[in-house]
N, C-alpha and C. Protein backbone atom coordinates (compact mmCIF):
# COMPACT_ATOMS: atom_id res chain seq x y z
N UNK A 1 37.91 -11.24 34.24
CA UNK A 1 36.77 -11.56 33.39
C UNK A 1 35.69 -10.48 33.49
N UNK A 2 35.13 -9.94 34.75
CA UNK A 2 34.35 -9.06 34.88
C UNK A 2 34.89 -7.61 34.48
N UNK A 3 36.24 -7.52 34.49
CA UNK A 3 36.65 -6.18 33.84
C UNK A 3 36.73 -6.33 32.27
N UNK A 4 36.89 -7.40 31.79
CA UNK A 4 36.48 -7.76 30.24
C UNK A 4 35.09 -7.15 29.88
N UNK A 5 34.03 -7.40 30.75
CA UNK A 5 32.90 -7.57 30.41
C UNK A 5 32.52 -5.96 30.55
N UNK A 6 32.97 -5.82 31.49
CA UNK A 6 32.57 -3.78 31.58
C UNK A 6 33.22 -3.26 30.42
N UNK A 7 34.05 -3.87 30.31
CA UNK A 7 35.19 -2.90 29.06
C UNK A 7 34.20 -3.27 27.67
N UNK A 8 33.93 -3.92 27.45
CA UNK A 8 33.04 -4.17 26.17
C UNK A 8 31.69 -3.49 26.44
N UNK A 9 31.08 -3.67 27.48
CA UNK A 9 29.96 -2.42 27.56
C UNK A 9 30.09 -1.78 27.38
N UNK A 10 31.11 -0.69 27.97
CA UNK A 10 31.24 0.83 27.99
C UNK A 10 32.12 0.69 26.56
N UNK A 11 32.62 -0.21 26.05
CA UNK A 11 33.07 -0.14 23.90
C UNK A 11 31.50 0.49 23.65
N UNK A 12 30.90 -0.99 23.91
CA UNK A 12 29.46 -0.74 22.54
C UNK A 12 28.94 0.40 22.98
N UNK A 13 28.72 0.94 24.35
CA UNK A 13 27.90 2.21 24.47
C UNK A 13 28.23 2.88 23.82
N UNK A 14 30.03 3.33 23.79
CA UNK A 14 30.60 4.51 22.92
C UNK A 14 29.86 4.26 21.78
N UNK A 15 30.54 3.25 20.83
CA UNK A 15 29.89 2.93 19.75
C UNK A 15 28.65 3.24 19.29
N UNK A 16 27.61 2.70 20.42
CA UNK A 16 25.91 3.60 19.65
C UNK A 16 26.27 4.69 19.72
N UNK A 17 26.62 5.66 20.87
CA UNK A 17 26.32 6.90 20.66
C UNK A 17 26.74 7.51 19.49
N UNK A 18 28.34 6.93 19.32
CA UNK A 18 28.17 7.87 17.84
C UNK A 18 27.54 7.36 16.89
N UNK A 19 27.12 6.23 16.62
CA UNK A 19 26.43 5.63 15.48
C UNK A 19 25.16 6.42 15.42
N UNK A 20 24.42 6.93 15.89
CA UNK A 20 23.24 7.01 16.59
C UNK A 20 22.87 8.60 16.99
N UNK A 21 24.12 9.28 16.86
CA UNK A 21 23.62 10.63 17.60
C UNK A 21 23.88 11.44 16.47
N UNK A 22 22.77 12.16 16.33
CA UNK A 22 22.47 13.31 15.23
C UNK A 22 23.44 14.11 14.96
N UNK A 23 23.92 14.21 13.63
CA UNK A 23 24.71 15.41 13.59
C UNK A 23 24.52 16.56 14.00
N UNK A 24 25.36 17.19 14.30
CA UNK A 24 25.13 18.58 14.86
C UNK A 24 25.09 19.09 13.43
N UNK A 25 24.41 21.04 13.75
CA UNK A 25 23.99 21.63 12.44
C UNK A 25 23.07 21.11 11.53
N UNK A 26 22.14 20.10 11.93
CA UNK A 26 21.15 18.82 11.12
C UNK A 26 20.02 19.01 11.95
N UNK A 27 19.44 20.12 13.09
CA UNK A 27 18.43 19.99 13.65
C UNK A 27 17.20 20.58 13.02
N UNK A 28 16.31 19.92 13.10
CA UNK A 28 14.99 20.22 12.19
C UNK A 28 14.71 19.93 10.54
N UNK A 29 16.22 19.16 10.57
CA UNK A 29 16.15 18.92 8.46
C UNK A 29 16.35 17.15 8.82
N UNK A 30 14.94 17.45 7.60
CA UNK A 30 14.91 15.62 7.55
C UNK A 30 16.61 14.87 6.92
N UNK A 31 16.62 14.22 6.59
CA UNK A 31 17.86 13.47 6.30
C UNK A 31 17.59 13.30 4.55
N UNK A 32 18.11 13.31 3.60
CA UNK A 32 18.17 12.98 2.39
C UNK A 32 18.37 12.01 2.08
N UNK A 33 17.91 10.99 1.09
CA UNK A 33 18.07 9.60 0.92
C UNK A 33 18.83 9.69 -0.14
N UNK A 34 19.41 8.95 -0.90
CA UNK A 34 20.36 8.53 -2.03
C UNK A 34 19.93 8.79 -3.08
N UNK A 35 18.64 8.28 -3.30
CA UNK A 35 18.13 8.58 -4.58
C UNK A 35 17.69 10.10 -4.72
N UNK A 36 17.33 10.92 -3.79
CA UNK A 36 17.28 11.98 -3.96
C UNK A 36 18.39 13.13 -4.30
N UNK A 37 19.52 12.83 -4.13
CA UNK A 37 20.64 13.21 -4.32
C UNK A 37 21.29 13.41 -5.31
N UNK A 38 20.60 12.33 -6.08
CA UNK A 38 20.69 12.52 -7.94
C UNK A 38 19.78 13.60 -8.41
N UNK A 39 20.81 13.95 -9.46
CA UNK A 39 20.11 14.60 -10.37
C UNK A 39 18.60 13.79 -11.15
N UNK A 40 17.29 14.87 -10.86
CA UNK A 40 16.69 13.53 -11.71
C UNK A 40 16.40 14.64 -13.17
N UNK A 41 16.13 13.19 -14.32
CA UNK A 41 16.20 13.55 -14.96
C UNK A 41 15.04 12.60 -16.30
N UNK A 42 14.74 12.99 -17.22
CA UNK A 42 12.99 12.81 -17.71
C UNK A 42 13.59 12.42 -18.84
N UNK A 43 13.26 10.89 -19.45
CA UNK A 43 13.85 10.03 -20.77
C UNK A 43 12.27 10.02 -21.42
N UNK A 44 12.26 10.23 -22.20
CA UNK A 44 11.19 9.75 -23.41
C UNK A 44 10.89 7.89 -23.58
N UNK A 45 9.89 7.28 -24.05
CA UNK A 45 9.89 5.80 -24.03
C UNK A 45 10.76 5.90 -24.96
N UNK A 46 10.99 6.66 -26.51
CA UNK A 46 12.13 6.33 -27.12
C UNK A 46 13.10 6.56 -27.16
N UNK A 47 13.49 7.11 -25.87
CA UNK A 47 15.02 7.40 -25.22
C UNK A 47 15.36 5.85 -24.40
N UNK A 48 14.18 5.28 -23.83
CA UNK A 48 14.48 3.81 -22.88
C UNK A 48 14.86 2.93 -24.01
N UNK A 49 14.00 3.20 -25.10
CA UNK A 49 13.62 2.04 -26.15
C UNK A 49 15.28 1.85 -26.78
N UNK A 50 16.04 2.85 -26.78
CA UNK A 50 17.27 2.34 -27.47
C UNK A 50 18.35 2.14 -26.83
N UNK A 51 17.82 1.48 -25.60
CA UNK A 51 18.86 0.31 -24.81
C UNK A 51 18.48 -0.64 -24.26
N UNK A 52 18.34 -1.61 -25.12
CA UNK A 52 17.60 -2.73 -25.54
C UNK A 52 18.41 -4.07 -25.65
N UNK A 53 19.69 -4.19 -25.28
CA UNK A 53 20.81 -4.92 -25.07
C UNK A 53 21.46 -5.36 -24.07
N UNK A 54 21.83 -7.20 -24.26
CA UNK A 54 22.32 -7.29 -22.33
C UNK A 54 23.24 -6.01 -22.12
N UNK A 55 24.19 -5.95 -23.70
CA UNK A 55 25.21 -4.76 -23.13
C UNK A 55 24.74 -3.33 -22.53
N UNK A 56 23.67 -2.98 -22.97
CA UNK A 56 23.04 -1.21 -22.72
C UNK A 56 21.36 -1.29 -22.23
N UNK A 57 21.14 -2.01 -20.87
CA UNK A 57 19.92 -2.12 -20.97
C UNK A 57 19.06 -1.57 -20.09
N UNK A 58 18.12 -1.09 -20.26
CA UNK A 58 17.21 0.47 -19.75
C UNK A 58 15.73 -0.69 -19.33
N UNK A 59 15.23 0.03 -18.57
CA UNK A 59 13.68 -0.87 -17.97
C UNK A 59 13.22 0.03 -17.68
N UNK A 60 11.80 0.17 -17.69
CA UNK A 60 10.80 0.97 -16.95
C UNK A 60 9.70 0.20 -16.07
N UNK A 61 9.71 1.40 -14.83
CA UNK A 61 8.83 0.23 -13.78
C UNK A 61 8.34 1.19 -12.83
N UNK A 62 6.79 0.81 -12.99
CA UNK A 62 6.59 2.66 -12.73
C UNK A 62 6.53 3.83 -13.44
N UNK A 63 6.84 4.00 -14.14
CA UNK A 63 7.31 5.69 -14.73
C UNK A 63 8.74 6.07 -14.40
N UNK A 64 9.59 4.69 -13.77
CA UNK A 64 10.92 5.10 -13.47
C UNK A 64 11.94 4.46 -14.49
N UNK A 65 12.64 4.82 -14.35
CA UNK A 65 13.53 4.43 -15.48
C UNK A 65 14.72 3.99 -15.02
N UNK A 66 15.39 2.75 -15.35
CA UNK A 66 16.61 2.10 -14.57
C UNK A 66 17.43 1.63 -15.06
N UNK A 67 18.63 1.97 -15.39
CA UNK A 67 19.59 1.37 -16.15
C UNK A 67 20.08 0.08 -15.44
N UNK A 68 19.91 -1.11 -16.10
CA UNK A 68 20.30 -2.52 -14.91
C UNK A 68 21.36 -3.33 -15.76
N UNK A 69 21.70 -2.34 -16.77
CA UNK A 69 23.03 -2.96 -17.36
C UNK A 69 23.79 -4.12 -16.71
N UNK A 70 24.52 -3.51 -15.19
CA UNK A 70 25.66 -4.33 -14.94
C UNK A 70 24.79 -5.31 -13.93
N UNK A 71 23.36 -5.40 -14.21
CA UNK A 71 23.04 -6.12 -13.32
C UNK A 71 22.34 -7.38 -14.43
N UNK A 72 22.77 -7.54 -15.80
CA UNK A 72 21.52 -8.43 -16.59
C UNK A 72 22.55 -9.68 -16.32
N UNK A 73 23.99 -9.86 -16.00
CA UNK A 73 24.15 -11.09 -15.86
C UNK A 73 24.17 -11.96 -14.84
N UNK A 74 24.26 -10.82 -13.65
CA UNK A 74 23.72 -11.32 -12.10
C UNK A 74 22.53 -11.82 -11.98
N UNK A 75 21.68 -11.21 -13.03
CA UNK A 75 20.15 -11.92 -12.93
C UNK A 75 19.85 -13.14 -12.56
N UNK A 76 19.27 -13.67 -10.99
CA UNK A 76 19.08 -15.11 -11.24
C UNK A 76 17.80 -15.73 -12.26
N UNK A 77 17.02 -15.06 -12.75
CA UNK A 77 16.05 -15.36 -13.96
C UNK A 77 16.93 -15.16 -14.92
N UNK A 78 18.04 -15.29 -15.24
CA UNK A 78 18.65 -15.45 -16.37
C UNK A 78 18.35 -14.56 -17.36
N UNK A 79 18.17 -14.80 -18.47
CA UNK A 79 17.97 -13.73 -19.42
C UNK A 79 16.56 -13.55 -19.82
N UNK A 80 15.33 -13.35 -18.66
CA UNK A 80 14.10 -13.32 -18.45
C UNK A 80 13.92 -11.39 -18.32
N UNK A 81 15.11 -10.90 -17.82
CA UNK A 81 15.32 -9.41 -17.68
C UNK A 81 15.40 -8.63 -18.91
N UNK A 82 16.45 -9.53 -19.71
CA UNK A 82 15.55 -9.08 -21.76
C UNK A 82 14.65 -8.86 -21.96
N UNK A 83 13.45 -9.83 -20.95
CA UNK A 83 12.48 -9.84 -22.80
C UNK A 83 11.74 -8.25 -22.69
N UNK A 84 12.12 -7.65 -21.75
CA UNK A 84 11.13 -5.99 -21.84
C UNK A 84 12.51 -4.74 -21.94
N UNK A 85 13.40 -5.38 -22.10
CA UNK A 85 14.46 -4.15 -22.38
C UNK A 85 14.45 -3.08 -23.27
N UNK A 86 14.26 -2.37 -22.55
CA UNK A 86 14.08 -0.88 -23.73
C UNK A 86 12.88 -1.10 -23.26
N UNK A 87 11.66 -1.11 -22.60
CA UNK A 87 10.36 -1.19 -22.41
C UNK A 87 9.71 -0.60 -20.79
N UNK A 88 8.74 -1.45 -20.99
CA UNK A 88 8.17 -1.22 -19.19
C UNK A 88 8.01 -2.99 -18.97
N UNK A 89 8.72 -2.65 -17.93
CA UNK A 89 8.90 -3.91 -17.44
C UNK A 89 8.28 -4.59 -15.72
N UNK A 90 7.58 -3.27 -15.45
CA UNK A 90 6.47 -3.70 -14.59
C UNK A 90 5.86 -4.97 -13.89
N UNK A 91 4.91 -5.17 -14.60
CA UNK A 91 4.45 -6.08 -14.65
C UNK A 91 5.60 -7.46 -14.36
N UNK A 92 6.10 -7.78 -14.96
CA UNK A 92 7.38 -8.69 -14.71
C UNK A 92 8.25 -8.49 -13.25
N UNK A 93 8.69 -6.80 -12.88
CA UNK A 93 9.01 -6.53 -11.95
C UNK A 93 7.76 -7.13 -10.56
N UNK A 94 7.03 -7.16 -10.57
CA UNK A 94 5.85 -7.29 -9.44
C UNK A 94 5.36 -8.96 -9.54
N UNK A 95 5.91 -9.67 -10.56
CA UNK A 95 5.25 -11.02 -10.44
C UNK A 95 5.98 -11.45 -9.19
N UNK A 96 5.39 -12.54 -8.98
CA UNK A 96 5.34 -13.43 -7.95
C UNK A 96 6.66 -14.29 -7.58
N UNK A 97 7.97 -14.02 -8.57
CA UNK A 97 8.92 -14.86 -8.88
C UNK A 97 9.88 -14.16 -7.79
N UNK A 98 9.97 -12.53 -8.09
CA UNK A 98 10.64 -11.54 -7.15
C UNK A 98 10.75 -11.97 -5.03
N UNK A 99 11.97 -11.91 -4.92
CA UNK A 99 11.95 -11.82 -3.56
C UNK A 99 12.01 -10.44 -2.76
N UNK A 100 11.78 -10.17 -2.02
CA UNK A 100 11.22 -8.35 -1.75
C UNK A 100 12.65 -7.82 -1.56
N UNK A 101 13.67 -8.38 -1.44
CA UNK A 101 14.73 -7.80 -1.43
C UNK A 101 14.83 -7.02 -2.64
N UNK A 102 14.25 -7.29 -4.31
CA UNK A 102 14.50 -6.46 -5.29
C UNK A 102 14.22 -5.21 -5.28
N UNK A 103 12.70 -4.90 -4.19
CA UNK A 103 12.25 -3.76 -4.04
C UNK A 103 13.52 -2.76 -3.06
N UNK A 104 14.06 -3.17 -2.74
CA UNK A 104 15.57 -2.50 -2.05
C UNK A 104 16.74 -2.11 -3.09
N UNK A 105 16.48 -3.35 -3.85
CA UNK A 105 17.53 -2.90 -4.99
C UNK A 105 17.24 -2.36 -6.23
N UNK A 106 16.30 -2.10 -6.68
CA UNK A 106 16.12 -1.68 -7.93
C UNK A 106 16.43 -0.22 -7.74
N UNK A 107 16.60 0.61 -6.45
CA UNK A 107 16.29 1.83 -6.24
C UNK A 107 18.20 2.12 -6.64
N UNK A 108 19.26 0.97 -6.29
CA UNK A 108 20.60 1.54 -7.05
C UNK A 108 21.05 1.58 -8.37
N UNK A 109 19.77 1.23 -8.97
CA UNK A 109 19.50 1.22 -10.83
C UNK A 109 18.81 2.73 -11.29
N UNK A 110 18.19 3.20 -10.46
CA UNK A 110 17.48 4.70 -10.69
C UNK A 110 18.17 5.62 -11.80
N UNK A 111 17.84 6.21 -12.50
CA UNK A 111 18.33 7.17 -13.75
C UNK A 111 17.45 8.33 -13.92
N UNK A 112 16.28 7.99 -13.74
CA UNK A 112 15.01 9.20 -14.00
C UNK A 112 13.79 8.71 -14.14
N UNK A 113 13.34 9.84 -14.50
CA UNK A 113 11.66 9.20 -15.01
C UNK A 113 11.51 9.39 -16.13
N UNK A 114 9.95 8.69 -16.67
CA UNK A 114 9.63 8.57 -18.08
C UNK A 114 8.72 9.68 -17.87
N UNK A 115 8.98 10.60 -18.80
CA UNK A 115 8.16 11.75 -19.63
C UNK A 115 6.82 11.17 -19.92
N UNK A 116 5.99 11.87 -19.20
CA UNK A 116 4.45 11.75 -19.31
C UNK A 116 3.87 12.13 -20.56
């Protein structure tokens, strides 16, 4: 039993370390996040405005622009994610209905920004 128990320590230790230990050739460079990794790229409001459909549908939130197509029927507000499609949808994004988990997810909808 006690050699069970060491043997699973010295597992998980291995385990953090590599989970956990910096790549080599990575010293002094911050780490890149996901969204940065994309190409970004600058839509006009009437570039958002003509995907306006559960099938093709574009949001703005922020000055960002998000294609949430495959996400309008997962919506648990149902088809409340329409009524600003093709728009800025802000305001709606930040009400009070949102659980903060969206602020995690809206960032795998990212496409670009809206042209100032």
């Amino acid at each position: 039993m006690i050699l069970l128990v060491a043997l699973a320590l010295l597992l998980g230790g291995f385990l953090a370390v590599l989970l956990f230990k910096p790549k080599s050739g990575n010293k002094g460079k911050t780490q890149t996040t996901f969204n940065n990794t994309k190409a970004s790229k600058s839509y006009s409001k009437t570039d958002v405005s003509l995907h306006n459909k559960r099938t093709d549908c574009w949001i703005i939130i922020k000055n960002k622009v998000y294609d949430v197509t495959s996400y309008v029927e997962e919506h648990p507000g149902g088809d409340a994610i329409l009524a600003h499609a093709g728009d800025d949808s802000t305001e709606g994004f930040f009400g009070p209905q949102h659980a903060t988990r969206v602020f995690d997810m809206i960032d795998d909808f990212y496409i670009g920004d809206l042209e100032q």
